[in-house]
C-alpha atoms as a PDB file:
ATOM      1  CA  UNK A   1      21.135  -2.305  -5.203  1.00  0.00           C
ATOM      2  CA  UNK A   2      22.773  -0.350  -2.319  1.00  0.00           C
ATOM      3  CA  UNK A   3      20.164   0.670   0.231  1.00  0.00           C
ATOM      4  CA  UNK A   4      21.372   4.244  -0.493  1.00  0.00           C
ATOM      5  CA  UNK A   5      20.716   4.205  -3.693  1.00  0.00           C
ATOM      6  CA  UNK A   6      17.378   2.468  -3.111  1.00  0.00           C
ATOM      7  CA  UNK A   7      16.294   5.715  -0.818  1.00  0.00           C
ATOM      8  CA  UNK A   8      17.681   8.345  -2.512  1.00  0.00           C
ATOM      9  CA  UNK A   9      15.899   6.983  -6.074  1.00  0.00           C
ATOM     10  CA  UNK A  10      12.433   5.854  -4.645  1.00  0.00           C
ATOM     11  CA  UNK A  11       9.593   6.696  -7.271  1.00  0.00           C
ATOM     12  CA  UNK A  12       6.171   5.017  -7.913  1.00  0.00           C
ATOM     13  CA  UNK A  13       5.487   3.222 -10.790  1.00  0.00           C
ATOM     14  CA  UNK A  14       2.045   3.244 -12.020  1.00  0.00           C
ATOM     15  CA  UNK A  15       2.225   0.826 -14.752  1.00  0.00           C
ATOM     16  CA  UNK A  16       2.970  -2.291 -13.807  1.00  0.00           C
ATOM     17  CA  UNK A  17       2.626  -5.558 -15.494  1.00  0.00           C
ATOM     18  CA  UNK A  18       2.984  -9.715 -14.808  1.00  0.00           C
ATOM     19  CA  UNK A  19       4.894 -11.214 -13.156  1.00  0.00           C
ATOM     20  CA  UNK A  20       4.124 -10.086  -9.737  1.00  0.00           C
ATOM     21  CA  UNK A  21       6.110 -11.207  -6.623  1.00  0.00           C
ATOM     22  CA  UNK A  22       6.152 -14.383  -5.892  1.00  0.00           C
ATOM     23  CA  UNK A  23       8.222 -17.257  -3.983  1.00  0.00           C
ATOM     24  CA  UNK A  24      11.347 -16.240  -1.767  1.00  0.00           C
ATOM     25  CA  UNK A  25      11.151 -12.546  -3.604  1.00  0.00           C
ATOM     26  CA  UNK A  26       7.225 -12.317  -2.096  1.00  0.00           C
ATOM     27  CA  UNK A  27       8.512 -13.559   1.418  1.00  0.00           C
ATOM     28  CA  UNK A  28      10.942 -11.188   1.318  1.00  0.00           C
ATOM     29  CA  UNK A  29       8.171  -8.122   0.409  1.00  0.00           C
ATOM     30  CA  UNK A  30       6.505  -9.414   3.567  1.00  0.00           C
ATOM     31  CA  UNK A  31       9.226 -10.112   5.781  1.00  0.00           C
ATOM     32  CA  UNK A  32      10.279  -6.257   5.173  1.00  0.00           C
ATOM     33  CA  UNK A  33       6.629  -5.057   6.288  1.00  0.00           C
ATOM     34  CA  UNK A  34       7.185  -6.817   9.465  1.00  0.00           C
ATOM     35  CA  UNK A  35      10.132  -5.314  10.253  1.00  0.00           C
ATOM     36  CA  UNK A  36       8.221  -1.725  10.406  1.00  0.00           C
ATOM     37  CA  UNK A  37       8.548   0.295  13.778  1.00  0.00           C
ATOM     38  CA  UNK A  38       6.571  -1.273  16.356  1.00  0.00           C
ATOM     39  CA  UNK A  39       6.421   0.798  19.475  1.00  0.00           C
ATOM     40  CA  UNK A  40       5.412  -1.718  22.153  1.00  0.00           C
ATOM     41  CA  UNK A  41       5.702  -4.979  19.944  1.00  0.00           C
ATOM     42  CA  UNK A  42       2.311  -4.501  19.179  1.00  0.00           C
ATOM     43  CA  UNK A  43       2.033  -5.562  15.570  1.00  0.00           C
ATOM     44  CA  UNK A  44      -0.525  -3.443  14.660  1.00  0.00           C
ATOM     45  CA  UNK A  45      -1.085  -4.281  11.260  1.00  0.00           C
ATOM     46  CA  UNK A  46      -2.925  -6.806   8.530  1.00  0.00           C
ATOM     47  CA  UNK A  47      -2.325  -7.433   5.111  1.00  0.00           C
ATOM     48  CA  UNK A  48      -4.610  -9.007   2.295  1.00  0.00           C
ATOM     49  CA  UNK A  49      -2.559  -9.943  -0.932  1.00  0.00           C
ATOM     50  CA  UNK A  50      -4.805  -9.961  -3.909  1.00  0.00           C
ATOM     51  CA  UNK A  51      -4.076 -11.654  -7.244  1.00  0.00           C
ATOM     52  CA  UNK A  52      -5.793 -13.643  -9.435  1.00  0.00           C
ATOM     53  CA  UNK A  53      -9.492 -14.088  -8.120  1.00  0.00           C
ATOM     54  CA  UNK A  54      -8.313 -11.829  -5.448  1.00  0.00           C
ATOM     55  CA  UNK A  55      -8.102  -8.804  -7.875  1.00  0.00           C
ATOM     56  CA  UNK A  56     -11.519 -10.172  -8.913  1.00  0.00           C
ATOM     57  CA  UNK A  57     -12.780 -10.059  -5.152  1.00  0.00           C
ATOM     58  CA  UNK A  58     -11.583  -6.566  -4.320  1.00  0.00           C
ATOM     59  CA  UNK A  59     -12.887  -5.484  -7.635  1.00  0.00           C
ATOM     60  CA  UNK A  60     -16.326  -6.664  -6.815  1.00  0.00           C
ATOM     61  CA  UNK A  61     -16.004  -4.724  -3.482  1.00  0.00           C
ATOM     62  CA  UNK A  62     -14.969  -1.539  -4.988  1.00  0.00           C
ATOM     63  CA  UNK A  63     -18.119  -2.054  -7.335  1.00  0.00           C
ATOM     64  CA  UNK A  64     -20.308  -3.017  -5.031  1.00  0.00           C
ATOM     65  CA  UNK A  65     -18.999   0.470  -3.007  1.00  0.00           C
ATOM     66  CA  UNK A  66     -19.458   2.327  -6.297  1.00  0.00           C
ATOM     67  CA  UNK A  67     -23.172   1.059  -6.389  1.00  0.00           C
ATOM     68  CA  UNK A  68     -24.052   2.015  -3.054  1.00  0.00           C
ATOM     69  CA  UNK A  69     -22.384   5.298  -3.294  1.00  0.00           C
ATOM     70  CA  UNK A  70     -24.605   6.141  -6.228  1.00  0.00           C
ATOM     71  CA  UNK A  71     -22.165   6.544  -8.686  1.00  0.00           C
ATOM     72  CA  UNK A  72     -22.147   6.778 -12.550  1.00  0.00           C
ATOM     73  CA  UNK A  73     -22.554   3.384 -14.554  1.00  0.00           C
ATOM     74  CA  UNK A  74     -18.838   4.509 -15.867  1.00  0.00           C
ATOM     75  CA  UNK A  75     -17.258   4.835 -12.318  1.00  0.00           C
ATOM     76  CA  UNK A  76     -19.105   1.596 -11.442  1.00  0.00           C
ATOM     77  CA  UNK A  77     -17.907  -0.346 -14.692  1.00  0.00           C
ATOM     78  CA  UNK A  78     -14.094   1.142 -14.132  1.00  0.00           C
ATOM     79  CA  UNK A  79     -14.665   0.267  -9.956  1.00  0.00           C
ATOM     80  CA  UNK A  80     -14.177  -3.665 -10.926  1.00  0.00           C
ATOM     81  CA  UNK A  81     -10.873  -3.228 -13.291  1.00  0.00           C
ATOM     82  CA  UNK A  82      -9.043  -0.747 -10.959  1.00  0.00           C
ATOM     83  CA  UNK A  83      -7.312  -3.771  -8.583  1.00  0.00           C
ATOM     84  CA  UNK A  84      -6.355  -5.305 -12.533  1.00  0.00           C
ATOM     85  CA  UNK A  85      -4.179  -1.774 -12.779  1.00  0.00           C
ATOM     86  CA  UNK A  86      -0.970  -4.516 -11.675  1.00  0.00           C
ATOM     87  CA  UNK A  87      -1.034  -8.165 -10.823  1.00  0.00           C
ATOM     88  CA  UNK A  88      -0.997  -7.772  -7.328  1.00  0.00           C
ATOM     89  CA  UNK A  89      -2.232  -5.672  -4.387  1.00  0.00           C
ATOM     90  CA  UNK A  90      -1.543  -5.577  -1.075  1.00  0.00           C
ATOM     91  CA  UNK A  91      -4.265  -3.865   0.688  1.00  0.00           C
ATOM     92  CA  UNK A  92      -2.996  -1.970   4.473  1.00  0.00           C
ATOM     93  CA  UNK A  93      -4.438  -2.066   7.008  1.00  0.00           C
ATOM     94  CA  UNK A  94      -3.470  -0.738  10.545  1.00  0.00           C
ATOM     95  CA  UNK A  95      -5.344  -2.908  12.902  1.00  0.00           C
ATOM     96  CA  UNK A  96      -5.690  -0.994  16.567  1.00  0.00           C
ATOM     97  CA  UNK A  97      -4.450  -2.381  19.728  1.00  0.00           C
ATOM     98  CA  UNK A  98      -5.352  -0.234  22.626  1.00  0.00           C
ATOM     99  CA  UNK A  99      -1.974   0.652  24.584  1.00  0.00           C
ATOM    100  CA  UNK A 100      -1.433   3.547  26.706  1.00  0.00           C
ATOM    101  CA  UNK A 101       2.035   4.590  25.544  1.00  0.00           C
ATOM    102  CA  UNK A 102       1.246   3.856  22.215  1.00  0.00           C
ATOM    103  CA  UNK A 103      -1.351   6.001  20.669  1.00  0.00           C
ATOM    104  CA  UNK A 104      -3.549   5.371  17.499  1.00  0.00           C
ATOM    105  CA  UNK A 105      -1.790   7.667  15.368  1.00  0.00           C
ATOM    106  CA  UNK A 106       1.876   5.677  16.357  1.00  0.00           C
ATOM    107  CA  UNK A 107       0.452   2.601  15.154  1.00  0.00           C
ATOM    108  CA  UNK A 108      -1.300   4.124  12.112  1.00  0.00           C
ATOM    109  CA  UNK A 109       1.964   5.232  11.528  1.00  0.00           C
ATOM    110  CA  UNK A 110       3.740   1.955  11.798  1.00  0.00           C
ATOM    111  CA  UNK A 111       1.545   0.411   9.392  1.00  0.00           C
ATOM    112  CA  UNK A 112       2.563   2.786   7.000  1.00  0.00           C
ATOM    113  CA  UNK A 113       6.073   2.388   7.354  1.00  0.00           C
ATOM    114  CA  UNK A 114       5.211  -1.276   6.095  1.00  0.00           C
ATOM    115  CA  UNK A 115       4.168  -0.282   3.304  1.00  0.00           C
ATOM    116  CA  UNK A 116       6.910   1.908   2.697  1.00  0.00           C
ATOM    117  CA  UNK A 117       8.911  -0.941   3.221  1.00  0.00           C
ATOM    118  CA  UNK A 118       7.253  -3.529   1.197  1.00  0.00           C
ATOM    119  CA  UNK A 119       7.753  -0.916  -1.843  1.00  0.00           C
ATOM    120  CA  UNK A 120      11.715  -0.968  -1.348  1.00  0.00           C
ATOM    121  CA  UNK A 121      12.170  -4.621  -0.953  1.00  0.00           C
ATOM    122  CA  UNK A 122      10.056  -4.979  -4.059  1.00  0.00           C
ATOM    123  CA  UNK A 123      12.110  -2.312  -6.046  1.00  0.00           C
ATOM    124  CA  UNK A 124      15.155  -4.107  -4.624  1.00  0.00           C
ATOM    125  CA  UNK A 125      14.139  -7.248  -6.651  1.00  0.00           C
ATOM    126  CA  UNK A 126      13.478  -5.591  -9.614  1.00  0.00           C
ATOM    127  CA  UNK A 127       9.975  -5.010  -9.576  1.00  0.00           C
ATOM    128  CA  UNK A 128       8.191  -1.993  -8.353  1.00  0.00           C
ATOM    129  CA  UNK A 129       4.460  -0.715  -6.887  1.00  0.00           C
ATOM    130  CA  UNK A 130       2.360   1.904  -6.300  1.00  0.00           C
ATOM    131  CA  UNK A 131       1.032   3.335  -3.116  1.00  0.00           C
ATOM    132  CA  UNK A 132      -2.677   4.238  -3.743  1.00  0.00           C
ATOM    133  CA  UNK A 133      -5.637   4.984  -1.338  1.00  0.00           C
ATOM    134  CA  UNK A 134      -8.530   7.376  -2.540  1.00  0.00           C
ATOM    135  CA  UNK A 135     -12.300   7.244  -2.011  1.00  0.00           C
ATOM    136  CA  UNK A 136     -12.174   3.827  -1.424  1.00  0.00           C
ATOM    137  CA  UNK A 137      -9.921   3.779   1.441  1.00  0.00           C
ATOM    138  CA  UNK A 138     -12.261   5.877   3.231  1.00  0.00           C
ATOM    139  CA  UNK A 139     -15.469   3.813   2.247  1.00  0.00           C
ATOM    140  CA  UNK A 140     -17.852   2.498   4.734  1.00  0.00           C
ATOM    141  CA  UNK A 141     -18.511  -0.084   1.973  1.00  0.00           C
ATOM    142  CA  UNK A 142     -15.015  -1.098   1.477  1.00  0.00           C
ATOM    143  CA  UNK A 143     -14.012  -1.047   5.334  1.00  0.00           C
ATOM    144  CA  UNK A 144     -16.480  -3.520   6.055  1.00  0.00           C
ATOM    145  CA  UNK A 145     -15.792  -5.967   3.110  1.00  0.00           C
ATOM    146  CA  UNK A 146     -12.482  -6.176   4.371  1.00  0.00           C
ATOM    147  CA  UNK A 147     -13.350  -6.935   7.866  1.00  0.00           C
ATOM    148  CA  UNK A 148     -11.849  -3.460  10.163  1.00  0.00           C
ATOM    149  CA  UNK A 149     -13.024  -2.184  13.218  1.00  0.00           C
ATOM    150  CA  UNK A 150     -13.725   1.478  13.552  1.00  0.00           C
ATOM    151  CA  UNK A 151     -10.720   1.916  15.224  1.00  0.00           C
ATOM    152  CA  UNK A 152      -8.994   0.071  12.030  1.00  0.00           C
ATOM    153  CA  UNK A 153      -7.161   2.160   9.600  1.00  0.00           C
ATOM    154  CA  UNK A 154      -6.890   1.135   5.776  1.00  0.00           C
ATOM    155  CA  UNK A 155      -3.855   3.142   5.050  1.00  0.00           C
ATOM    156  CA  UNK A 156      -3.520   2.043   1.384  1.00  0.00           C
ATOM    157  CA  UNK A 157      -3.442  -0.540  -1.472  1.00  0.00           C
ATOM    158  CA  UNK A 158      -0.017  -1.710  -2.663  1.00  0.00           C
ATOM    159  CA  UNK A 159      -0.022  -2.076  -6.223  1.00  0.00           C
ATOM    160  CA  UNK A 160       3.090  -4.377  -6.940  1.00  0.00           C
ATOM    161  CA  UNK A 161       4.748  -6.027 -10.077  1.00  0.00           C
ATOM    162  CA  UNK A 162       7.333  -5.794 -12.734  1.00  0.00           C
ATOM    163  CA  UNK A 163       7.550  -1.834 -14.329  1.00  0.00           C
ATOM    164  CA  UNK A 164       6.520  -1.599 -18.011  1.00  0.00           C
ATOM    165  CA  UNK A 165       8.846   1.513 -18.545  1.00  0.00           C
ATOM    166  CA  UNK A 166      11.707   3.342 -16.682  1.00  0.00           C
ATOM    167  CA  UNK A 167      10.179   5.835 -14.860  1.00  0.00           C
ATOM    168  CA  UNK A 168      11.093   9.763 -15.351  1.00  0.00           C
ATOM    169  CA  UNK A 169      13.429  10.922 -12.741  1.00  0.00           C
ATOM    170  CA  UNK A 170      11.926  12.660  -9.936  1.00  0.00           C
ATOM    171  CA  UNK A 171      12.587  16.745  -9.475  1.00  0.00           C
ATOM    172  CA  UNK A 172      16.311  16.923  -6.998  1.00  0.00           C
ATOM    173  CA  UNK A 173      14.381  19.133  -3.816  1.00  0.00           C
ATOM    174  CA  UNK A 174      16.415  21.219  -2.158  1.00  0.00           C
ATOM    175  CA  UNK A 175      16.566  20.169   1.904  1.00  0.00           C
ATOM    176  CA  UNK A 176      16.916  23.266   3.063  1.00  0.00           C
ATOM    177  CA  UNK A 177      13.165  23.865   2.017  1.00  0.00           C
ATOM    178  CA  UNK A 178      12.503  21.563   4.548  1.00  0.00           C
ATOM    179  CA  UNK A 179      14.569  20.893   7.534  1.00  0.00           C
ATOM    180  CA  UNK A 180      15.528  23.596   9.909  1.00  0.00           C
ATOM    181  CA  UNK A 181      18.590  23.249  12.259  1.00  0.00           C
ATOM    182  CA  UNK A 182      17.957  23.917  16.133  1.00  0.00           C
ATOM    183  CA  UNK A 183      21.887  23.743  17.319  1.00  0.00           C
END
């Protein structure tokens, strides 16, 4: 697939089924993340692949986050299945490095381009993901399970595996509605 094409056809997939990534295609996913802008060489970023147990062990955190956030006994039984939604996830995070010419927001940023580009290189091989966050991206619970800072950023969970359908084709925008020309 021609990176054009790649670009100009990007869509998440939301059902996603075994097998995941794995071997030189899963190095690949990676490699791609690391080649994300990096203002500064600062690598400011950390990624947790889940499968397996994994999916067990971030279900267990988002359950354990349910709990403490007082939620329903539904929410709290569907908390443990929601990594199981694909066989892998790549949980973001944008890990701060205090620079002066390189503000948290730029590295946040950068981060997110990784996972951006983790997505392509897996739709490039055939497979594709979903970019999720949600309450649990934001949850005390959650943050600390996985180890961040305060200044840490979990920018998203990276669902990734092979598509169980074609997805519809996404609405042509016009660019116009969008970009302005300052000539």
């Amino acid at each position: 697939m021609d990176a054009l094409t790649l670009l100009l056809n990007r869509s998440s997939q939301p059902r996603l089924e075994a097998p995941a990534p794995s071997g030189d295609a899963l190095e690949n996913i990676m490699q791609a993340a690391l080649r994300a802008p990096d203002h500064a060489c600062l690598t400011p970023w950390r990624f947790i692949v889940c499968t397996g147990k994994g999916l067990d062990k971030l279900g267990a955190l988002y359950e354990q986050s349910a709990i403490e956030n007082e939620k329903s006994q539904k929410e709290i039984e569907r908390a443990v299945q929601l990594p199981h939604r694909a066989p892998m996830v790549i949980v973001a995070i944008a890990k701060y490095v205090e620079h002066e010419k390189v503000p948290r927001v730029e590295q946040i940023a950068s981060a997110s381009c990784g996972v951006m580009a983790m997505q392509m290189a897996a739709v490039a091989q055939g497979f594709n993901g979903m970019w999720r966050t949600g309450g649990y991206a934001h949850c005390e619970t959650v943050r600390n399970g996985l180890g961040l800072s305060e200044e840490d950023e979990l920018v998203g969970f990276l669902y990734l595996g092979t598509p169980a359908f074609e997805p519809a084709p996404k609405p042509q925008r016009n660019s116009n509605d969008y970009f302005e020309f300052w000539q």
